[in-house]
C-alpha atoms as a PDB file:
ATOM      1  CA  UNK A   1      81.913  78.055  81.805  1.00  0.00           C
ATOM      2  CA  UNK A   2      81.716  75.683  84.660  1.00  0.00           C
ATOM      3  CA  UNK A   3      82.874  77.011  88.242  1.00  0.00           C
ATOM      4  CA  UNK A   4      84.480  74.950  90.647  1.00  0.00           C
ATOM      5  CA  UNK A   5      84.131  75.862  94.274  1.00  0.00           C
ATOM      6  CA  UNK A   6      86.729  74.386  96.759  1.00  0.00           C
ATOM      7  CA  UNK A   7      84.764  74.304  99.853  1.00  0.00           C
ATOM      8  CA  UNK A   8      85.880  73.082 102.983  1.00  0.00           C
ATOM      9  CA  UNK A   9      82.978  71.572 104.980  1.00  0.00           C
ATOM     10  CA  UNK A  10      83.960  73.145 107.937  1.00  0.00           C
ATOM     11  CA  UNK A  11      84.004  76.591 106.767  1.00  0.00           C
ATOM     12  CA  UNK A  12      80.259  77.134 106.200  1.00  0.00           C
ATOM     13  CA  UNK A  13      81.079  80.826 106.976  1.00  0.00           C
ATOM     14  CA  UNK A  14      82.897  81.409 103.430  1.00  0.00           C
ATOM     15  CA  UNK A  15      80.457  79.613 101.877  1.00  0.00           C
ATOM     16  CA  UNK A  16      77.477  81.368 102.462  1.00  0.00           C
ATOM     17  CA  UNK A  17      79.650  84.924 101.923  1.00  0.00           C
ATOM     18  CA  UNK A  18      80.492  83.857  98.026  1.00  0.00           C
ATOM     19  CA  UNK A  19      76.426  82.741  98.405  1.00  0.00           C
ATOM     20  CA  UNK A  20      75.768  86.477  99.110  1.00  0.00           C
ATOM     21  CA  UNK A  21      78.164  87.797  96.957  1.00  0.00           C
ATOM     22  CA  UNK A  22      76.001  89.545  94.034  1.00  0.00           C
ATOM     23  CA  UNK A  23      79.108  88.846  92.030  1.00  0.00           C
ATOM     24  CA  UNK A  24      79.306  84.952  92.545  1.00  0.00           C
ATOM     25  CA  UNK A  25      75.911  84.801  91.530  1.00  0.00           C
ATOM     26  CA  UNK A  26      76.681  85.903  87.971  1.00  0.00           C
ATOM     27  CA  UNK A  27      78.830  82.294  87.908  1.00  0.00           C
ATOM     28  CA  UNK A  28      77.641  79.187  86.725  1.00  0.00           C
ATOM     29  CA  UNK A  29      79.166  77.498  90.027  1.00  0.00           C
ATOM     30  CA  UNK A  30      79.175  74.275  91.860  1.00  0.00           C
ATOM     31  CA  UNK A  31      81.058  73.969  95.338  1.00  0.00           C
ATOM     32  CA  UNK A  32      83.390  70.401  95.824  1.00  0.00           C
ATOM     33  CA  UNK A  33      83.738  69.689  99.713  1.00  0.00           C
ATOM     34  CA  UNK A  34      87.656  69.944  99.619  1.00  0.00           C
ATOM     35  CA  UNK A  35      89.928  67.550 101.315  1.00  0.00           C
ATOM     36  CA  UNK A  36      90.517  67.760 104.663  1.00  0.00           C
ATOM     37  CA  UNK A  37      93.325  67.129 106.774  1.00  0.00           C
ATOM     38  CA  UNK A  38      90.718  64.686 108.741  1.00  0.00           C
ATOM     39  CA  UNK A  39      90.572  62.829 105.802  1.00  0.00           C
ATOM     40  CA  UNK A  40      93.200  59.987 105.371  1.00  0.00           C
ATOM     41  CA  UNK A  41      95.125  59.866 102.151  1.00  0.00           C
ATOM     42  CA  UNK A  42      98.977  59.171 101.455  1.00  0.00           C
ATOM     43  CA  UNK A  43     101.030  62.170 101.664  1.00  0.00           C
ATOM     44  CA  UNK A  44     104.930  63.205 101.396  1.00  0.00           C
ATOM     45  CA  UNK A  45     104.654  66.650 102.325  1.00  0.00           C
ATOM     46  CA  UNK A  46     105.381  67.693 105.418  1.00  0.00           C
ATOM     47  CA  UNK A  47     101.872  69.885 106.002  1.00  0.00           C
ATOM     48  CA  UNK A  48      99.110  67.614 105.626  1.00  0.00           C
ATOM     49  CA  UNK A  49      96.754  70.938 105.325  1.00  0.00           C
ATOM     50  CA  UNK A  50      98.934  71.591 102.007  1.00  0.00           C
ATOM     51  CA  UNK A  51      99.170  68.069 100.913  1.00  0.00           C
ATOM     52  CA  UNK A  52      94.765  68.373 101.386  1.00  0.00           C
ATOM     53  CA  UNK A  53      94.790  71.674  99.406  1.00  0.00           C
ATOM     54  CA  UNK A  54      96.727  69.786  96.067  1.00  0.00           C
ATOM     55  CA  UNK A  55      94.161  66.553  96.253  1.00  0.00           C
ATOM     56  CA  UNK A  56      91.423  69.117  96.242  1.00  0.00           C
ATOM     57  CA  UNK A  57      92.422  70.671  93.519  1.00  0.00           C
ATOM     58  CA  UNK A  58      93.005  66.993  91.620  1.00  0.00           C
ATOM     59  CA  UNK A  59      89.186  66.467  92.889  1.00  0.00           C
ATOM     60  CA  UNK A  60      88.023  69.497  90.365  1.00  0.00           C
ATOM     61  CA  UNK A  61      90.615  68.063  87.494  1.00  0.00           C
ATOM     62  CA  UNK A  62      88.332  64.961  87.437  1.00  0.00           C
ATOM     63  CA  UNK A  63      84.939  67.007  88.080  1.00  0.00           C
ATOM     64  CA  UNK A  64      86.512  68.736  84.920  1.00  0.00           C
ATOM     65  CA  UNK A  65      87.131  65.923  83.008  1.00  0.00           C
ATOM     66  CA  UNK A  66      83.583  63.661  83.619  1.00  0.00           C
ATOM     67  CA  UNK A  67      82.526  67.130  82.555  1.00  0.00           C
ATOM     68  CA  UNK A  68      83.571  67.086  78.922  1.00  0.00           C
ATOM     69  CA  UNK A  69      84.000  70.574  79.200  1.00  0.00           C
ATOM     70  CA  UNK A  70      86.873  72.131  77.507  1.00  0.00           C
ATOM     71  CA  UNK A  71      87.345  74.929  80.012  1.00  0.00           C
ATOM     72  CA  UNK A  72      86.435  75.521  84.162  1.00  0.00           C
ATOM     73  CA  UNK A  73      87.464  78.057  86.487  1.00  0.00           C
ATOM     74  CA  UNK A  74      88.705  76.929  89.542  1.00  0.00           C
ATOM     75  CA  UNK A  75      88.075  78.898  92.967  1.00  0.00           C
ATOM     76  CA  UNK A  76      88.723  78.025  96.871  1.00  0.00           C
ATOM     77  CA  UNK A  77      86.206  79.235  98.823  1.00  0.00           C
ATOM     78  CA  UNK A  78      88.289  82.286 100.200  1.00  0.00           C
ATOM     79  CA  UNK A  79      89.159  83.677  96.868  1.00  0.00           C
ATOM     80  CA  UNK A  80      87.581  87.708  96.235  1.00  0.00           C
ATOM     81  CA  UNK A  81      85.932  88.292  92.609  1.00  0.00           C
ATOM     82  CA  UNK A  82      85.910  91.064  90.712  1.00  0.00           C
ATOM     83  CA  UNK A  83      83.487  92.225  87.886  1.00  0.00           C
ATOM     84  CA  UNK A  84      86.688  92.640  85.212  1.00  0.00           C
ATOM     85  CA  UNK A  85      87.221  88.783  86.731  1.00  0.00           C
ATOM     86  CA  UNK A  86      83.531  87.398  85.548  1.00  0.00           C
ATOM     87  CA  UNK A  87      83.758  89.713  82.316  1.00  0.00           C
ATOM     88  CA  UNK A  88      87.185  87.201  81.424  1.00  0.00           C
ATOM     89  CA  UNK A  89      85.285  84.068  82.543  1.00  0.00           C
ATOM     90  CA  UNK A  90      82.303  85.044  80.255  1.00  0.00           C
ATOM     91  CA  UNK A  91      84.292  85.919  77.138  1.00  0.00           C
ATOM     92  CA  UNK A  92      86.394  82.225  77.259  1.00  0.00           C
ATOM     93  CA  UNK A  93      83.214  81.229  77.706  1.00  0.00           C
ATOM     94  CA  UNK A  94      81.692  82.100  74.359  1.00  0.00           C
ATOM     95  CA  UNK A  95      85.034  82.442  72.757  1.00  0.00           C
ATOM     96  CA  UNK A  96      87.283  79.974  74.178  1.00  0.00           C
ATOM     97  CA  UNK A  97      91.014  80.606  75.428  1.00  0.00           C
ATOM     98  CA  UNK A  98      92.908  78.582  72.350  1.00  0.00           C
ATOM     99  CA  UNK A  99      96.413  77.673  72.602  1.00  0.00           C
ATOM    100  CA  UNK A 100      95.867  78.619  76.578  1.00  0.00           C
ATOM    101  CA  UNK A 101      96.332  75.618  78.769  1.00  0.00           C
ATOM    102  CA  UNK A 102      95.990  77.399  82.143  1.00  0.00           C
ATOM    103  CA  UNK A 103      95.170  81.402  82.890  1.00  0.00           C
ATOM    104  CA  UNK A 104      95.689  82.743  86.472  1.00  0.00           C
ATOM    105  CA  UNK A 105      93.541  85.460  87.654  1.00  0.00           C
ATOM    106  CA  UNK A 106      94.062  86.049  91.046  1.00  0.00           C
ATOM    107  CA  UNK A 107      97.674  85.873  93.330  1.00  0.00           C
ATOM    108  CA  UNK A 108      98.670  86.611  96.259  1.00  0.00           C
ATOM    109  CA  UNK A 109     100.758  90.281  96.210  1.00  0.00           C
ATOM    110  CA  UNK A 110     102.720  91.445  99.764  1.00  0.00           C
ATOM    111  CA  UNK A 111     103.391  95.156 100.182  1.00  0.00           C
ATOM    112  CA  UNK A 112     102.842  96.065  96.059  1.00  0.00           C
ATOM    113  CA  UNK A 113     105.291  92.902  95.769  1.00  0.00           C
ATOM    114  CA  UNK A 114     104.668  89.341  94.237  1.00  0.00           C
ATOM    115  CA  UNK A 115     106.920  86.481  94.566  1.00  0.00           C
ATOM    116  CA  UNK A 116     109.306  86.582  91.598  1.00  0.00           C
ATOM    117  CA  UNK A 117     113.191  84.680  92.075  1.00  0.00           C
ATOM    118  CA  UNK A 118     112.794  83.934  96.028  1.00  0.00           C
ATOM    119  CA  UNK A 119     109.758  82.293  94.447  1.00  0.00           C
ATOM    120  CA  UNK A 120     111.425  80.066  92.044  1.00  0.00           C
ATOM    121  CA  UNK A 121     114.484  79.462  94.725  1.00  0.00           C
ATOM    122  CA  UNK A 122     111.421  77.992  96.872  1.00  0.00           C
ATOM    123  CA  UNK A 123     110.155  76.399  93.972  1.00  0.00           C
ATOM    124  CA  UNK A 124     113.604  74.361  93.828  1.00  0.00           C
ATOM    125  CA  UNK A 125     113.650  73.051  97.481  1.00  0.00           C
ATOM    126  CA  UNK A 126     110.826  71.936  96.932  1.00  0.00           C
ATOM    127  CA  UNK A 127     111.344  70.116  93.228  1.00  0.00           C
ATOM    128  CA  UNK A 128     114.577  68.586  95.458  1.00  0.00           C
ATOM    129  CA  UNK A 129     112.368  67.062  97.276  1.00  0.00           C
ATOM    130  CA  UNK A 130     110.131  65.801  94.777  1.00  0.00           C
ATOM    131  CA  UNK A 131     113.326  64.307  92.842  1.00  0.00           C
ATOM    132  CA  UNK A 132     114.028  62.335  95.697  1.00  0.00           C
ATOM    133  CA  UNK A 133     110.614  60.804  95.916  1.00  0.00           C
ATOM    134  CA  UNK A 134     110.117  60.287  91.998  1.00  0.00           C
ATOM    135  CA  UNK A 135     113.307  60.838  90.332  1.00  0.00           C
ATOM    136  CA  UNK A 136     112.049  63.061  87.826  1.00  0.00           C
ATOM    137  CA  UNK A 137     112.887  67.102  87.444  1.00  0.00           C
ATOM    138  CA  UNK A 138     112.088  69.787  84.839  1.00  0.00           C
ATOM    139  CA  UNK A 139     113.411  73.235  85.230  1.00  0.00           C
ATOM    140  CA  UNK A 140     112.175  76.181  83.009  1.00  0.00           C
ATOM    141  CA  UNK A 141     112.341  79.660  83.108  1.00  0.00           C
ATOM    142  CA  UNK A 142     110.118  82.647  83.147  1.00  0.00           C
ATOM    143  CA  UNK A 143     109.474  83.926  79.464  1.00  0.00           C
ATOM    144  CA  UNK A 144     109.722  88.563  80.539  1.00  0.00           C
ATOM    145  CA  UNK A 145     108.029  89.420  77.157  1.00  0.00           C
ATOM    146  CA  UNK A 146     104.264  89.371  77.732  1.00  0.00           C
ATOM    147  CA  UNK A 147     100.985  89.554  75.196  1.00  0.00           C
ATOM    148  CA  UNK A 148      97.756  90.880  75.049  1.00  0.00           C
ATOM    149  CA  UNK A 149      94.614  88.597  75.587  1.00  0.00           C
ATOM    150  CA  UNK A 150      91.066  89.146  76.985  1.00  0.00           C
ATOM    151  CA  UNK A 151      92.087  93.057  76.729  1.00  0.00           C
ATOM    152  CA  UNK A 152      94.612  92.051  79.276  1.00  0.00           C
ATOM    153  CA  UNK A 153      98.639  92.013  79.683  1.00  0.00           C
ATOM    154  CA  UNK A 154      99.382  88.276  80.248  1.00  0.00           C
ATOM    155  CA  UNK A 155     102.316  87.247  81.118  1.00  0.00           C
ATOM    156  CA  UNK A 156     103.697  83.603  79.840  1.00  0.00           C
ATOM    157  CA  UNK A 157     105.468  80.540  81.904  1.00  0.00           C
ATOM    158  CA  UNK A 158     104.268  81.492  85.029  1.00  0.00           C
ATOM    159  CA  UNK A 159     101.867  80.822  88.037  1.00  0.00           C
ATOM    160  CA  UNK A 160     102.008  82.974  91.239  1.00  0.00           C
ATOM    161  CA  UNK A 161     101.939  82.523  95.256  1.00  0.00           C
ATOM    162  CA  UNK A 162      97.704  81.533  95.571  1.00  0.00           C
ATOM    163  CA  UNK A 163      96.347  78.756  93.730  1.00  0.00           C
ATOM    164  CA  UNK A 164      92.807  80.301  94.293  1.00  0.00           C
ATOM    165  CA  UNK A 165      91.566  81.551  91.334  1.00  0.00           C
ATOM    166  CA  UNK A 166      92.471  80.091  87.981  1.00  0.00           C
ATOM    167  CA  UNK A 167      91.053  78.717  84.350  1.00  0.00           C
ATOM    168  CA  UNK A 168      92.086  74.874  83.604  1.00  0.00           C
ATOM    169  CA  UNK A 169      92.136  73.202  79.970  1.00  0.00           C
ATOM    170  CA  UNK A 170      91.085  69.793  79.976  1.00  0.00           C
ATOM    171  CA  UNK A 171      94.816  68.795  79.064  1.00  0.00           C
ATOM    172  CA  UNK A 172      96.155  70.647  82.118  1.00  0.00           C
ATOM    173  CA  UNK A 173      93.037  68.550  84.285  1.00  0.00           C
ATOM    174  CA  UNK A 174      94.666  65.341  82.266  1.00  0.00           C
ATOM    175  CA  UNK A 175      97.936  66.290  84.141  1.00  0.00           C
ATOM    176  CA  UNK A 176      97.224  66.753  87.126  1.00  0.00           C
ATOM    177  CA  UNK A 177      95.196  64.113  87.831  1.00  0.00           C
ATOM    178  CA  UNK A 178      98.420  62.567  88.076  1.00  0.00           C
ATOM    179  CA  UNK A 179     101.059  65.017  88.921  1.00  0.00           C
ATOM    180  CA  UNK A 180     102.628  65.533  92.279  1.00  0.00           C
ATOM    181  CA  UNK A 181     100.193  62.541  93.717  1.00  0.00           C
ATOM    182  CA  UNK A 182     101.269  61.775  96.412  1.00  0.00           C
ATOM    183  CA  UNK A 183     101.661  65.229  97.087  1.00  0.00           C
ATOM    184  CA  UNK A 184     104.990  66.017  97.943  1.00  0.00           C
ATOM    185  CA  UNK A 185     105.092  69.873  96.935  1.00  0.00           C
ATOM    186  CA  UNK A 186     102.214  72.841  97.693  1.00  0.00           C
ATOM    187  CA  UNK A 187      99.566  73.843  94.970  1.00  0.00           C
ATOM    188  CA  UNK A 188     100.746  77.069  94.274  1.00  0.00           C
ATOM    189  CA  UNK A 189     104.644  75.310  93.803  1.00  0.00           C
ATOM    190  CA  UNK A 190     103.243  72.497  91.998  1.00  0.00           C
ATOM    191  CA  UNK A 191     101.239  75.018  89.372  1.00  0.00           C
ATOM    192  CA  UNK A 192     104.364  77.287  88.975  1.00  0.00           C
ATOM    193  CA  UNK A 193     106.507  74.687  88.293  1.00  0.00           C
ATOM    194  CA  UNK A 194     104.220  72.578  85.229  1.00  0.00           C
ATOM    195  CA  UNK A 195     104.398  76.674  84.284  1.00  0.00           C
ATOM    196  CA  UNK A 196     108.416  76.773  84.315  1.00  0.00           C
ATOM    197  CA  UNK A 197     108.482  73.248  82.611  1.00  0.00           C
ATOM    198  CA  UNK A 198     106.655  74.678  79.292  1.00  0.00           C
ATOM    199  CA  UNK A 199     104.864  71.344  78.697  1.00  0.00           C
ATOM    200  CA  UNK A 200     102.018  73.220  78.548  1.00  0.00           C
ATOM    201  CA  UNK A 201     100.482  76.926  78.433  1.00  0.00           C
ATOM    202  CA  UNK A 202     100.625  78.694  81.253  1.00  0.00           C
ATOM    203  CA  UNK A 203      99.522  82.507  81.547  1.00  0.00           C
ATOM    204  CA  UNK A 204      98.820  85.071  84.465  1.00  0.00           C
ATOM    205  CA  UNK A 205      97.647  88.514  84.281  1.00  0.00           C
ATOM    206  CA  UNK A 206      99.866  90.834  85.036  1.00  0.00           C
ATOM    207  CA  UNK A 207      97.691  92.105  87.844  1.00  0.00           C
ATOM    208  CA  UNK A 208      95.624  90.076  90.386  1.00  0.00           C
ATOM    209  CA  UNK A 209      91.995  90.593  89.588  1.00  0.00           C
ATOM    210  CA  UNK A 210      91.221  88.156  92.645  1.00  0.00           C
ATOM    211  CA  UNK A 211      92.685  88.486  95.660  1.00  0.00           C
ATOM    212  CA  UNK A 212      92.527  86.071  98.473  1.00  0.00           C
ATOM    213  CA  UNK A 213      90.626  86.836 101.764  1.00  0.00           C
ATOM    214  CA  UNK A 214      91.424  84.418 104.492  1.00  0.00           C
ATOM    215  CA  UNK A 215      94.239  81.701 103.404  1.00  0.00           C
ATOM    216  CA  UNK A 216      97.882  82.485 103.668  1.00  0.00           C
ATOM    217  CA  UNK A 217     100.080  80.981 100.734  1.00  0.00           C
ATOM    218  CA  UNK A 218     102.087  78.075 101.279  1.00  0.00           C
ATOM    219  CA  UNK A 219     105.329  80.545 100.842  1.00  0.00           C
ATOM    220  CA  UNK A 220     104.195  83.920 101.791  1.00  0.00           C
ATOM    221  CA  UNK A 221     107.240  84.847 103.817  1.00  0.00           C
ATOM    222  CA  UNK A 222     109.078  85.071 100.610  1.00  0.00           C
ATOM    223  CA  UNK A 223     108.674  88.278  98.917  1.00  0.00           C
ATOM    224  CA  UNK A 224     110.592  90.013  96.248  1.00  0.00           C
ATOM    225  CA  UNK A 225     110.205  92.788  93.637  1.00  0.00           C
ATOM    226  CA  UNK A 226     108.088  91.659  90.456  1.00  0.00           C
ATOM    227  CA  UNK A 227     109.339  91.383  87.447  1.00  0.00           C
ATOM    228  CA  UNK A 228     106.491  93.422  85.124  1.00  0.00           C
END
């Protein structure tokens, strides 16, 4: 499987750390300079540094899709790997991850908590905005009851604070090459939200196996207990 590397130009220094990273180097990878907020592209957000984060991660949908790969993981360039993390990413490799449209492994977790409902009530100013701008809304909920996959607990409907470390299907690439552009909403909101809609297959484990080194989330003043 095919890893995508958001890289920020500017940020040589996390570049050449996932370079020396014994780890990384077990990944097929391929850095994509990310969007920057010196780059000029329409935006509705009011961060342009978040707005540049989402049209990064629309750059690797399309990487995905000239690809005709069926599967890619997706990192920015400040996400932490794990060895359990590269033994997942080799198994959908030779196995595949059917009826699995998008698998988060690695979110951002404050004091032993994750984001949970102060999450989703986030997740809802936001989609209030987007309404405005498009005049389409979804709503969904979290599914509690989780499964067992890849010798993991995975947990259905739902996508975390940290849009750093994550498998894409080329279906979920399909959508977002078109979803939330311009961006109006965050990555991380934007992902949990196609996740609450239940248009498509959305899974996280139940506990991060990346965390995320340098990047605050887009909401990571709001914390609350998790749910599993």
């Amino acid at each position: 499987m095919k890893t995508y590397v958001i890289s920020l130009k500017s940020r040589e220094d996390r570049r050449l750390k996932l370079l020396s990273d014994d780890i990384f180097r077990e990944l097929d990878s391929v850095f994509v300079e990310a969007i920057s907020t010196q780059d000029n592209f329409e935006y509705l957000h009011p961060n342009k540094a978040h707005a540049a984060c989402w049209l990064s991660h629309h750059k690797v949908a399309h990487e995905l899709l000239k690809s005709g790969d069926p599967y890619a993981l997706v990192l920015e360039d400040d996400a932490e790997l794990s060895k359990d993390l590269v033994r997942i990413v080799n198994e959908i490799s030779v196995n595949g991850m059917e009826g699995i449209d998008c698998l988060q492994l690695g979110f951002n977790v404050f004091n032993g908590r994750i984001t949970g409902r102060r999450f989703l009530i986030m997740n809802r100013i936001w989609w209030f905005s987007l309404f405005l701008a498009s005049r389409t809304l979804r709503f969904g909920r979290h599914k509690s009851l989780p499964v067992r996959r890849f010798n993991k607990l995975l947990v259905p409907n739902s996508f975390e604070t940290g849009s750093h470390c994550y498998i894409l299907s080329r279906k979920l690439a399909m959508t977002l090459t078109n979803f939330n552009n311009p961006p109006v909403i965050p990555a991380d909101v934007a992902l949990s939200e196609l996740a609450l809609s239940k248009k498509l297959s959305f899974y996280r484990v139940n506990k991060p196996l990346s965390p995320q080194s340098d990047s605050a989330s887009s909401i990571d003043t709001f914390q609350t207990r998790a749910s599993i």
